[in-house]
C-alpha atoms as a PDB file:
ATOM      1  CA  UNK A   1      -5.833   0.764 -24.625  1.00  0.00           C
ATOM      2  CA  UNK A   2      -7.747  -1.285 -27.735  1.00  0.00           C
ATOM      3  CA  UNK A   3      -7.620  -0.295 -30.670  1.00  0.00           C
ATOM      4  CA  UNK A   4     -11.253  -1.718 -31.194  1.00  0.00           C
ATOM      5  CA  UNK A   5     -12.238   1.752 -29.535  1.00  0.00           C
ATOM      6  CA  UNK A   6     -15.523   3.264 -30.632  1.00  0.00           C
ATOM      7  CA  UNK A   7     -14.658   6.693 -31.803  1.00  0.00           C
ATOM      8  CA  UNK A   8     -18.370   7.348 -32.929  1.00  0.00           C
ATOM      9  CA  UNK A   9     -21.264   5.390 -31.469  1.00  0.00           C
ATOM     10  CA  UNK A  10     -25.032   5.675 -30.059  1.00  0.00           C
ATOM     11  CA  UNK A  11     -25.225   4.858 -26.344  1.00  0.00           C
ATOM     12  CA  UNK A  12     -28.099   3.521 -24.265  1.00  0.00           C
ATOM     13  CA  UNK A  13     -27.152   3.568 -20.303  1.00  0.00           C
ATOM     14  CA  UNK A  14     -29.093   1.777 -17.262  1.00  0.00           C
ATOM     15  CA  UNK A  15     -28.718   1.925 -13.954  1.00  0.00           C
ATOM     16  CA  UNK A  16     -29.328  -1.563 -12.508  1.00  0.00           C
ATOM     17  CA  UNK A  17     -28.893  -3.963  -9.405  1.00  0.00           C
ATOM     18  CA  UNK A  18     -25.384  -5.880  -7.976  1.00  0.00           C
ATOM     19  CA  UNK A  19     -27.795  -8.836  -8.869  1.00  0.00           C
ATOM     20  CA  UNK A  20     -29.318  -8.322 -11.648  1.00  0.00           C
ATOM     21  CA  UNK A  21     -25.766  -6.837 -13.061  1.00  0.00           C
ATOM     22  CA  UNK A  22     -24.317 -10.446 -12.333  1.00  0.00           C
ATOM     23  CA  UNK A  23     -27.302 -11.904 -14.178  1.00  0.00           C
ATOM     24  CA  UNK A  24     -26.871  -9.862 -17.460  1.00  0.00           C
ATOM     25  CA  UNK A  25     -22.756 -10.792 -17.219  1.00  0.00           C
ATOM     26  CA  UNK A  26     -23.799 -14.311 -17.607  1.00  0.00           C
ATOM     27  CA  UNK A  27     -26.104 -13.602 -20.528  1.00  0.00           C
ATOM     28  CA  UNK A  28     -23.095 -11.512 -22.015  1.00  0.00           C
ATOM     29  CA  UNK A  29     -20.462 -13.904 -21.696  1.00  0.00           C
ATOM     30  CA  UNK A  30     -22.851 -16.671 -23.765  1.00  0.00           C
ATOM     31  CA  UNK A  31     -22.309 -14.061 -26.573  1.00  0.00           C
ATOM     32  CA  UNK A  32     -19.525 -12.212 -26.187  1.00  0.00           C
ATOM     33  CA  UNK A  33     -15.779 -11.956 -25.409  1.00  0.00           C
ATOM     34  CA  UNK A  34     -14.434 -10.325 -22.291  1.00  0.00           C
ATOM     35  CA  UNK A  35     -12.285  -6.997 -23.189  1.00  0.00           C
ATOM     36  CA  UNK A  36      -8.743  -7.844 -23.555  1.00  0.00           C
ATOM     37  CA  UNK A  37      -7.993  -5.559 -21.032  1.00  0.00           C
ATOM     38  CA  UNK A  38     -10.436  -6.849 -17.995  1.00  0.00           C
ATOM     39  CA  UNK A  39      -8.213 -10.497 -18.595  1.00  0.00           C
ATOM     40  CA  UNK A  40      -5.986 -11.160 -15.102  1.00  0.00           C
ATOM     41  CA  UNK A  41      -8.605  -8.798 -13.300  1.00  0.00           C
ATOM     42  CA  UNK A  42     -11.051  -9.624 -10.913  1.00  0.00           C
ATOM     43  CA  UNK A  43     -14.086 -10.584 -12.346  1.00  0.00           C
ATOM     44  CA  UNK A  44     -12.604  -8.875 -15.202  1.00  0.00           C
ATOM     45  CA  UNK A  45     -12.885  -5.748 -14.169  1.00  0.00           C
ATOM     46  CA  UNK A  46     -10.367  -2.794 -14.938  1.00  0.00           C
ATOM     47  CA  UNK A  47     -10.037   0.562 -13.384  1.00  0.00           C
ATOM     48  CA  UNK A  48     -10.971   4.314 -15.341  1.00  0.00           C
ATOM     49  CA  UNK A  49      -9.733   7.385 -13.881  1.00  0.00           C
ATOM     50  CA  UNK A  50     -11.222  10.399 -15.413  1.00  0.00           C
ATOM     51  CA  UNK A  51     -10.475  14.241 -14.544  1.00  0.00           C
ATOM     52  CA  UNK A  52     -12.889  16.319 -16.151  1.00  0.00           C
ATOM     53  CA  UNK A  53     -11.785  20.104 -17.416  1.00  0.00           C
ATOM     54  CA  UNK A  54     -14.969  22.851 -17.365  1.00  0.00           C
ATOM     55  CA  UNK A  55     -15.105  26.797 -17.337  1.00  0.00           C
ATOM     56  CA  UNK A  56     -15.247  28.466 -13.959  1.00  0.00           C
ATOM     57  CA  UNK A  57     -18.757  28.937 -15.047  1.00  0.00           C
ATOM     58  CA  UNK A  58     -19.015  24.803 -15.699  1.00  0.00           C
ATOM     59  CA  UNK A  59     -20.291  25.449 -19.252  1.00  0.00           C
ATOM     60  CA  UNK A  60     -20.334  22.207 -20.271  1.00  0.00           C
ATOM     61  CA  UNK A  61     -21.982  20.825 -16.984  1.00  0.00           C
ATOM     62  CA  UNK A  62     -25.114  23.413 -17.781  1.00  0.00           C
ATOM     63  CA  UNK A  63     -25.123  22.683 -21.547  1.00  0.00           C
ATOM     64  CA  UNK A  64     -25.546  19.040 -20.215  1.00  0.00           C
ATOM     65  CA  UNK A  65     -28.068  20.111 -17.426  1.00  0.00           C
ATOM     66  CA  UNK A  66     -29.835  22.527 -20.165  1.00  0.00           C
ATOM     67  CA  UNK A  67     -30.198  19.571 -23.025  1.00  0.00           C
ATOM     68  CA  UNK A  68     -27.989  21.408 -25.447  1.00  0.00           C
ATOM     69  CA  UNK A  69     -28.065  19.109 -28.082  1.00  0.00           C
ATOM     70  CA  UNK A  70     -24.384  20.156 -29.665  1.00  0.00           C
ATOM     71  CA  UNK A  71     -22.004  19.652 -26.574  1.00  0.00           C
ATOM     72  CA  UNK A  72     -18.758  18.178 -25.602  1.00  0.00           C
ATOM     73  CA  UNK A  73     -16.853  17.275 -22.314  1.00  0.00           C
ATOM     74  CA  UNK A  74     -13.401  17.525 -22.005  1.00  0.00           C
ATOM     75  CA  UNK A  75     -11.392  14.639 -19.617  1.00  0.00           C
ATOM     76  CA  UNK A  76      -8.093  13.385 -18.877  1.00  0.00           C
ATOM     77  CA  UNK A  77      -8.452   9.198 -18.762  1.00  0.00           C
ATOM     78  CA  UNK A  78      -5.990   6.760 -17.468  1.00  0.00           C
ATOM     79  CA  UNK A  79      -6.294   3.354 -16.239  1.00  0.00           C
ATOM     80  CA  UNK A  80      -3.339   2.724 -13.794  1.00  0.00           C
ATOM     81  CA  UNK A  81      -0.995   4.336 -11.279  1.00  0.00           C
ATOM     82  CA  UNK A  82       2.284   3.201 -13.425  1.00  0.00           C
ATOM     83  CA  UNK A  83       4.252   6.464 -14.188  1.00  0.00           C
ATOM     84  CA  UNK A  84       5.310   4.577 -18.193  1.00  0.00           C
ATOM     85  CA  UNK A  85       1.398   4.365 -18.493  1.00  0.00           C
ATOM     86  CA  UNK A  86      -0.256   7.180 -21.179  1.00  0.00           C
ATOM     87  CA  UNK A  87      -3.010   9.525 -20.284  1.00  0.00           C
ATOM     88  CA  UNK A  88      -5.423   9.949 -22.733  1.00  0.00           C
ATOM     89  CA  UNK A  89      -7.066  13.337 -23.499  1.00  0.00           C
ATOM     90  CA  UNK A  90     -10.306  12.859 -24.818  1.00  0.00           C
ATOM     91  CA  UNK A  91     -12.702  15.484 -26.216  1.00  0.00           C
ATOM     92  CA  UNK A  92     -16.329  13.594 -25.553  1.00  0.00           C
ATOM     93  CA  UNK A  93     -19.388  15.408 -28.483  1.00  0.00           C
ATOM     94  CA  UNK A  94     -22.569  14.795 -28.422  1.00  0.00           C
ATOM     95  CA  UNK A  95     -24.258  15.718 -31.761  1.00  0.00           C
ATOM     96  CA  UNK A  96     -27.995  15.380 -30.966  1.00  0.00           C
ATOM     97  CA  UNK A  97     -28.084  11.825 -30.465  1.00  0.00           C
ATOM     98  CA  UNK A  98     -24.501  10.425 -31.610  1.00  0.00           C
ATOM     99  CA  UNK A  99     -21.094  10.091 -29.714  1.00  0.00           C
ATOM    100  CA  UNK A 100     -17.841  11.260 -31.098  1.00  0.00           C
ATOM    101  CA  UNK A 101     -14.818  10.466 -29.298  1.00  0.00           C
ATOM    102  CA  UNK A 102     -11.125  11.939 -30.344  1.00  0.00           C
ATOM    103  CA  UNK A 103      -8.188  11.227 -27.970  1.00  0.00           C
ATOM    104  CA  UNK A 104      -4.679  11.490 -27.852  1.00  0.00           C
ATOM    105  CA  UNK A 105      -2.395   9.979 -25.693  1.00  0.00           C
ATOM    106  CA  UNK A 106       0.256  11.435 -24.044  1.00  0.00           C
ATOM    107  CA  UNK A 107       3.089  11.163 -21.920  1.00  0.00           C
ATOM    108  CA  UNK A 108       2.399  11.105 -17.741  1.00  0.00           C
ATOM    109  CA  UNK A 109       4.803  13.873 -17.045  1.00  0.00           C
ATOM    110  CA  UNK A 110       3.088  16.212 -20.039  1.00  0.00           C
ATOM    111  CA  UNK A 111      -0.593  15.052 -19.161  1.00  0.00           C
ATOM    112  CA  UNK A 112       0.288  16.904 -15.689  1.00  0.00           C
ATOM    113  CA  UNK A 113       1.664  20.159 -17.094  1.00  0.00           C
ATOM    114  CA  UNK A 114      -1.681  20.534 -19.760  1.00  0.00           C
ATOM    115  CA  UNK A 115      -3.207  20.317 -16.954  1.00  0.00           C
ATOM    116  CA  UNK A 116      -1.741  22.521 -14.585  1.00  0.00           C
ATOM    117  CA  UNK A 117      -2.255  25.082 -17.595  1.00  0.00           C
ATOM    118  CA  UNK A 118       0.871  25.004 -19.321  1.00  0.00           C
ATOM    119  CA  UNK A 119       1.128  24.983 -22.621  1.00  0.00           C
ATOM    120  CA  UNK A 120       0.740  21.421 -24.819  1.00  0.00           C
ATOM    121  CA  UNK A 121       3.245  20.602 -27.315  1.00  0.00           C
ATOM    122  CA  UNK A 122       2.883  18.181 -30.283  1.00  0.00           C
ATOM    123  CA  UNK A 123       6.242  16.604 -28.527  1.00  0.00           C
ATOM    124  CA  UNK A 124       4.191  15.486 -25.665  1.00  0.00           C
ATOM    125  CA  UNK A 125       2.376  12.828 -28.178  1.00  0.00           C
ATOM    126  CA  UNK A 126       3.195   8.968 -27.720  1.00  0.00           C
ATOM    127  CA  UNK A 127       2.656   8.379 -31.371  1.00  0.00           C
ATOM    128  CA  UNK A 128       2.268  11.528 -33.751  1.00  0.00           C
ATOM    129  CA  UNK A 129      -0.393  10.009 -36.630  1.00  0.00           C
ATOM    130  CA  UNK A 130      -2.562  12.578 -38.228  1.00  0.00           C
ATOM    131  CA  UNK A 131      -5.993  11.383 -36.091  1.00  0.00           C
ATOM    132  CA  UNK A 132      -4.097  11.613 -32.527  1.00  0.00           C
ATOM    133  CA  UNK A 133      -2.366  14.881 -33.637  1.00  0.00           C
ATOM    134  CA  UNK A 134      -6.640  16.363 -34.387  1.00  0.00           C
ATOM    135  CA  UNK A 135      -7.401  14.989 -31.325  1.00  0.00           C
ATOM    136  CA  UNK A 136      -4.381  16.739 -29.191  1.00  0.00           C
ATOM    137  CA  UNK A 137      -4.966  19.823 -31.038  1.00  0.00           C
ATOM    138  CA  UNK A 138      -9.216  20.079 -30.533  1.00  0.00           C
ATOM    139  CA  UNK A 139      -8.680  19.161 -27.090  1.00  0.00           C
ATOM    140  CA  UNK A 140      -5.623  22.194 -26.469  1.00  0.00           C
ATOM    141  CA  UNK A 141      -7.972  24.464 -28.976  1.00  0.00           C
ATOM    142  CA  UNK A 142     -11.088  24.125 -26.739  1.00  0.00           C
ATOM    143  CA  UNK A 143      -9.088  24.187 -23.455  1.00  0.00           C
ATOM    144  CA  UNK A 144      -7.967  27.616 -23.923  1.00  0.00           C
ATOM    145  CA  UNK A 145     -11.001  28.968 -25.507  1.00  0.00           C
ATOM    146  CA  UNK A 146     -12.962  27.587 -21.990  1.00  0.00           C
ATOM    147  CA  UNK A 147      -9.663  28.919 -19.977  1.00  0.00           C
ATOM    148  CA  UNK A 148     -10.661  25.056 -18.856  1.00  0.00           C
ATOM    149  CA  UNK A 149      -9.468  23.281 -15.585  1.00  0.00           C
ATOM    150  CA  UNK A 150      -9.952  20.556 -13.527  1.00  0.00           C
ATOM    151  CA  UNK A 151     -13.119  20.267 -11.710  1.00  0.00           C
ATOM    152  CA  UNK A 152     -13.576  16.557 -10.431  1.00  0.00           C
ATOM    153  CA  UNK A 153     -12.145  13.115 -10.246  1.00  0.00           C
ATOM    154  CA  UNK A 154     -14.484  10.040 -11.106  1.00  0.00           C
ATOM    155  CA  UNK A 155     -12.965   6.791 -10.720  1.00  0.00           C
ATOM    156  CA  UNK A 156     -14.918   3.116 -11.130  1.00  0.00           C
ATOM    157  CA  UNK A 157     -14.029  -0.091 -11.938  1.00  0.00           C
ATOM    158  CA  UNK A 158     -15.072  -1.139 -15.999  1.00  0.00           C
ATOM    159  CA  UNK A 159     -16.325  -4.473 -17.239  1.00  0.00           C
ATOM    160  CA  UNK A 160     -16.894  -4.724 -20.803  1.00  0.00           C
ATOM    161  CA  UNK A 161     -17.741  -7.240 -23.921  1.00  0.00           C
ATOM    162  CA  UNK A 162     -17.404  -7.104 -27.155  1.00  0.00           C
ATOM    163  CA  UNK A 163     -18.369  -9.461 -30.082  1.00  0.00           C
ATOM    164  CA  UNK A 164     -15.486 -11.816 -30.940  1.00  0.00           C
ATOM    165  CA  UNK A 165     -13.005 -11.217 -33.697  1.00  0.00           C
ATOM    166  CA  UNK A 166     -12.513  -7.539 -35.134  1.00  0.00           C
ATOM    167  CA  UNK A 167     -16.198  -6.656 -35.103  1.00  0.00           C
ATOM    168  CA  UNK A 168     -16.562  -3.030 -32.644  1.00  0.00           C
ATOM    169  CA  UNK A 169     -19.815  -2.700 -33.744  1.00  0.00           C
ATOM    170  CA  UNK A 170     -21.536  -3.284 -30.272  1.00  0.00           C
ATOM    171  CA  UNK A 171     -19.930  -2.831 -26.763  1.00  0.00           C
ATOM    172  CA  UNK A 172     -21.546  -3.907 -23.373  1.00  0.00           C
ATOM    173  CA  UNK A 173     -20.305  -2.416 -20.055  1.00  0.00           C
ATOM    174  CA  UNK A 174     -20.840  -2.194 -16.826  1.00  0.00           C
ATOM    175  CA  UNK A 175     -19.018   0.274 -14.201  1.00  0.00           C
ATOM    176  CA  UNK A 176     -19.561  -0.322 -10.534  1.00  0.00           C
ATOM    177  CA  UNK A 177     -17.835   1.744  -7.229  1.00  0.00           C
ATOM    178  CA  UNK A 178     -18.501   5.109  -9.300  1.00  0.00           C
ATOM    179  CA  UNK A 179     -17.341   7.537  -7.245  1.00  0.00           C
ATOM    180  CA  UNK A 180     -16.467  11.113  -7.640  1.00  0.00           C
ATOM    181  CA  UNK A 181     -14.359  13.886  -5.849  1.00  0.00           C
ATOM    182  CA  UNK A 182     -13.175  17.050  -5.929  1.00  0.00           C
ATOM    183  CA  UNK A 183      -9.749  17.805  -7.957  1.00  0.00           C
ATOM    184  CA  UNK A 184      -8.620  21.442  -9.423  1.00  0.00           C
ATOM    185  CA  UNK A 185      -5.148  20.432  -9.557  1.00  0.00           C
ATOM    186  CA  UNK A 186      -3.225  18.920 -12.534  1.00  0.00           C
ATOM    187  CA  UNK A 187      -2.463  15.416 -10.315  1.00  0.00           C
ATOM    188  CA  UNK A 188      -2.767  12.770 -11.932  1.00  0.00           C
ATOM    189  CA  UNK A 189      -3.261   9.808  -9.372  1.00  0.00           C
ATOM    190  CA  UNK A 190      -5.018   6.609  -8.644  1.00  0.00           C
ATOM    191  CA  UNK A 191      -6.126   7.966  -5.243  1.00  0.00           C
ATOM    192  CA  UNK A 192      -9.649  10.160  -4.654  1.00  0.00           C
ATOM    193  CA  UNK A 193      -9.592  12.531  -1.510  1.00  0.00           C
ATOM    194  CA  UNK A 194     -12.533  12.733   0.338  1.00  0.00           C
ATOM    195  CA  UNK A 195     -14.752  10.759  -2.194  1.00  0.00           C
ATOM    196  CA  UNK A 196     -18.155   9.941  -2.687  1.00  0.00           C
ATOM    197  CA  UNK A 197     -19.912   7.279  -4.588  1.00  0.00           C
ATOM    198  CA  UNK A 198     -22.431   8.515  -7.241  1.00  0.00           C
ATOM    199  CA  UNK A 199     -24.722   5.569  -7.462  1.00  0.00           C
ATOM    200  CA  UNK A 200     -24.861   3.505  -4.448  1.00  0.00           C
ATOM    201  CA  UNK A 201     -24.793  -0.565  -4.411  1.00  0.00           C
ATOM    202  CA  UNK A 202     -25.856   0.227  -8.182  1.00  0.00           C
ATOM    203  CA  UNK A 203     -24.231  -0.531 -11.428  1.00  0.00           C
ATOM    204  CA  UNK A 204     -24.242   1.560 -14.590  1.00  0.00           C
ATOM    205  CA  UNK A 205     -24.982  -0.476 -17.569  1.00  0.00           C
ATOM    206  CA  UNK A 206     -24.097   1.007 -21.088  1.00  0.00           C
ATOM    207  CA  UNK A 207     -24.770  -0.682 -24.813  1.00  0.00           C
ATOM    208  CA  UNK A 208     -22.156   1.533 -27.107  1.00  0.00           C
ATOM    209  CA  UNK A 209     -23.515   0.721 -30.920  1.00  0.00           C
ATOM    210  CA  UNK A 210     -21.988   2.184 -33.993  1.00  0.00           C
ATOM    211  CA  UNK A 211     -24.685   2.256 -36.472  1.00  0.00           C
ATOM    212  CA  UNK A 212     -28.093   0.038 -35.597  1.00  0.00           C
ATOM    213  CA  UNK A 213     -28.781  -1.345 -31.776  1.00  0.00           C
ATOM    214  CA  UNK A 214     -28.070  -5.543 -32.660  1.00  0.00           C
ATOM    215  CA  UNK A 215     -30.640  -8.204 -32.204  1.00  0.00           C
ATOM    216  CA  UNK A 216     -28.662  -9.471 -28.870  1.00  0.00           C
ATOM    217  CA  UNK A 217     -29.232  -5.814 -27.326  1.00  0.00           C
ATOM    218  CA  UNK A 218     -32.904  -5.998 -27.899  1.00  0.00           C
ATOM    219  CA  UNK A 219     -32.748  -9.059 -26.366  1.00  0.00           C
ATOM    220  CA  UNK A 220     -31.230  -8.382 -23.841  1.00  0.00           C
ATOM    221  CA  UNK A 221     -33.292  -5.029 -22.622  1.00  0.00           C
ATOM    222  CA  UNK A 222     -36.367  -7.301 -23.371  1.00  0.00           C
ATOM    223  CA  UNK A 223     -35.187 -10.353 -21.134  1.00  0.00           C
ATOM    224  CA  UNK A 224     -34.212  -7.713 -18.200  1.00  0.00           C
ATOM    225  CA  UNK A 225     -36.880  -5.261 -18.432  1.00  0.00           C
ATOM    226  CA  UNK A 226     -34.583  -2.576 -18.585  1.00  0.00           C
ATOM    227  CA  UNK A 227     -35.223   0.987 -18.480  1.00  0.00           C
ATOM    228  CA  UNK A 228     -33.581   3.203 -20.333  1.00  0.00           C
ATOM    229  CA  UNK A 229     -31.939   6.553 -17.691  1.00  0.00           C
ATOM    230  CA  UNK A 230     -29.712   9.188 -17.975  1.00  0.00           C
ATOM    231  CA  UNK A 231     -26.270   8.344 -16.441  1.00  0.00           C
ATOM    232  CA  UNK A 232     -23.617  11.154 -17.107  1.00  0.00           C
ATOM    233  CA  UNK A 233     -20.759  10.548 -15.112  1.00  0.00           C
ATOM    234  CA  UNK A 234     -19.217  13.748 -15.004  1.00  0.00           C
ATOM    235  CA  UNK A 235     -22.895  15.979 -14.562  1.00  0.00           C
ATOM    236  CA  UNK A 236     -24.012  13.380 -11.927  1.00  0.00           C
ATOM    237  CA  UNK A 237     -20.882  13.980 -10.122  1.00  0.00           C
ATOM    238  CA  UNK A 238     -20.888  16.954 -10.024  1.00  0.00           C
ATOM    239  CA  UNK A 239     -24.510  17.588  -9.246  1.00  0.00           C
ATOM    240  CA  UNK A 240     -23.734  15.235  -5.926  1.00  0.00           C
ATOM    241  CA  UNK A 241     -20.795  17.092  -4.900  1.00  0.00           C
ATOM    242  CA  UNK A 242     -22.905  20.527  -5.007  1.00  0.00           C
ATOM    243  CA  UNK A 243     -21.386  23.128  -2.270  1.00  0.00           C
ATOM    244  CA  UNK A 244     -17.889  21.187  -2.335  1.00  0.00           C
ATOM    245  CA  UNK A 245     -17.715  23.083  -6.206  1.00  0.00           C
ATOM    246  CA  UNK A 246     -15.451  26.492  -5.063  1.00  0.00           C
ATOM    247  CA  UNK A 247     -17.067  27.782  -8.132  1.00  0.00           C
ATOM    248  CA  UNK A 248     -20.765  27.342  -7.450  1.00  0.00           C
ATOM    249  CA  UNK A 249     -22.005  26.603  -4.069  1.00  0.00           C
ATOM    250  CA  UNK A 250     -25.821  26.196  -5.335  1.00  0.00           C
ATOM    251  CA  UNK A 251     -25.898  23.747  -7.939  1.00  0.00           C
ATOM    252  CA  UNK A 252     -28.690  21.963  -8.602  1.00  0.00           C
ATOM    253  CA  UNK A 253     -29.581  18.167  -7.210  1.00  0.00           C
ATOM    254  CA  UNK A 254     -29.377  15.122  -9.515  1.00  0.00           C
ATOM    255  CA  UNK A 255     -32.759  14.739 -11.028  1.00  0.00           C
ATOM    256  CA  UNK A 256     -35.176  12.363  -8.728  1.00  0.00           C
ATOM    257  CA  UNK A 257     -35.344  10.099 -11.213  1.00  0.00           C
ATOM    258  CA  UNK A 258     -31.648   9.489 -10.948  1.00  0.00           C
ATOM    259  CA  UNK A 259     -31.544   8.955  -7.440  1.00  0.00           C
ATOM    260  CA  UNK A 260     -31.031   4.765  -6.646  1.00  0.00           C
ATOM    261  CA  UNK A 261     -31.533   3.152  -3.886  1.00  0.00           C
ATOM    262  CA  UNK A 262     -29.205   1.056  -2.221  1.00  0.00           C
ATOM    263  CA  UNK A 263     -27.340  -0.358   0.966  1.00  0.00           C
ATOM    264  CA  UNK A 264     -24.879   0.801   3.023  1.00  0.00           C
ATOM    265  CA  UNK A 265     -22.104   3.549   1.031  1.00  0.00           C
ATOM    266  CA  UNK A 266     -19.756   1.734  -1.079  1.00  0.00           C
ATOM    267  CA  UNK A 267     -16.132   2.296   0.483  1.00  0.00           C
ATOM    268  CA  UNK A 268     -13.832   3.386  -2.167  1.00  0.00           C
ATOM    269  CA  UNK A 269     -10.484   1.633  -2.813  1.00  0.00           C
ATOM    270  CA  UNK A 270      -7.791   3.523  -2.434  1.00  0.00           C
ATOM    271  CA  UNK A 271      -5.303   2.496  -4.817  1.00  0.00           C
ATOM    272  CA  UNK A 272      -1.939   4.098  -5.315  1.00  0.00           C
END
């Protein structure tokens, strides 16, 4: 993926409208450039696979439930089906308010072993720089001390801007169909089993800012009337799912707040 990635940022996520999402894409794309990586998709719009790794006791989904202010997630991300294509293993901090990112990618075939609990080699790197090789090692480092695996899938499709040139100071998105299911195997595929979809008919809206929030953002929050929401993938999903967790059949509901209207259930594409 882009090297323009944000590997420490601020976020601010919304959960907004179909409509109003198509709005704000046409106030976005006045200012900014499409993501190299939406261009020959519809509406340029890219898929994200996640698999998210907790404890049997889903530490880090109660550290994120209990407000912990010094936490981290732990995923597997890819973005196609093609067996070449790298997975990326991502260790996801939160200190207090800012987001640090590490991840490595690594070969299909390894990404699958890691995660079926066997044990990571530096071999299974696609490129072995110093900053990848941190990031392979935190992630392998935290695995074992959480005896981590796989807990759920969340798949949704990603539009994003950026401003033009080299500047990755400011990055809009918006991820729609997010849907979430169950997966405690090391599969890595583009296909969710009995799904759900976390936020019906709505659209999660996310301003990723590296230092100070940029006169277009307030703009933009102003023009919409936005209202700022929590919108963790991984802890929504898994709040949804609740008994379909083997390890805790009584998890708590999403918070009301969190809870969006909409239509009828999106259907989730099933692509292989």
């Amino acid at each position: 993926m882009s090297k323009r990635i944000q590997s420490a940022r601020y976020e601010r996520k919304f959960v907004v409208s179909e409509a109003l999402a198509r709005e704000i894409r046409e106030y976005a794309r006045g200012l900014l450039e499409l993501d190299e990586h939406g261009i020959g998709h519809p509406d340029g719009a890219y898929p994200v696979h996640s698999i998210y790794l907790d404890s049997d006791a889903m530490k880090t989904y109660w550290d994120t439930l209990n407000g912990v202010k010094d936490r981290f997630k732990l995923r597997a991300r890819y973005y196609s089906g093609d067996a070449d294509a790298p997975v990326y293993l991502e260790v996801k901090r939160r200190a207090n308010r800012r987001i640090v990112k590490q991840r490595a990618a690594v070969r299909r075939e390894a990404a699958v072993g890691i995660l079926d609990g066997q044990d990571a080699e530096p071999e299974a790197l696609v490129s072995s720089d110093r900053q990848a090789l941190v990031a392979f090692e935190d992630f392998n480092r935290l695995v074992r001390e959480l005896r981590a695996r796989p807990k759920v899938h969340v798949a949704y499709l990603r539009e994003a801007y950026m401003p033009a040139s080299d500047d990755n100071s400011t990055r809009l998105t918006l991820d729609r169909l997010v849907c979430c299911a169950r997966e405690e195997t090391g599969r890595i595929s583009t296909v969710l089993g009995d799904a759900l979809p976390v936020w019906r008919g709505a659209v999660v809206l996310e301003l990723k800012f590296t230092d100070v929030l940029a006169d277009w953002c307030i703009n933009l929050i102003r023009t919409f009337d936005l209202r700022q929401c929590g919108a963790a993938k991984y802890f929504q999903s898994v709040s949804l799912m609740g008994g379909r967790m083997s390890q805790h059949q009584r998890l708590p509901i999403p918070n009301r707040d969190c809870q969006w209207p909409g239509g009828q259930e999106d259907s989730v594409s099933r692509r292989g």
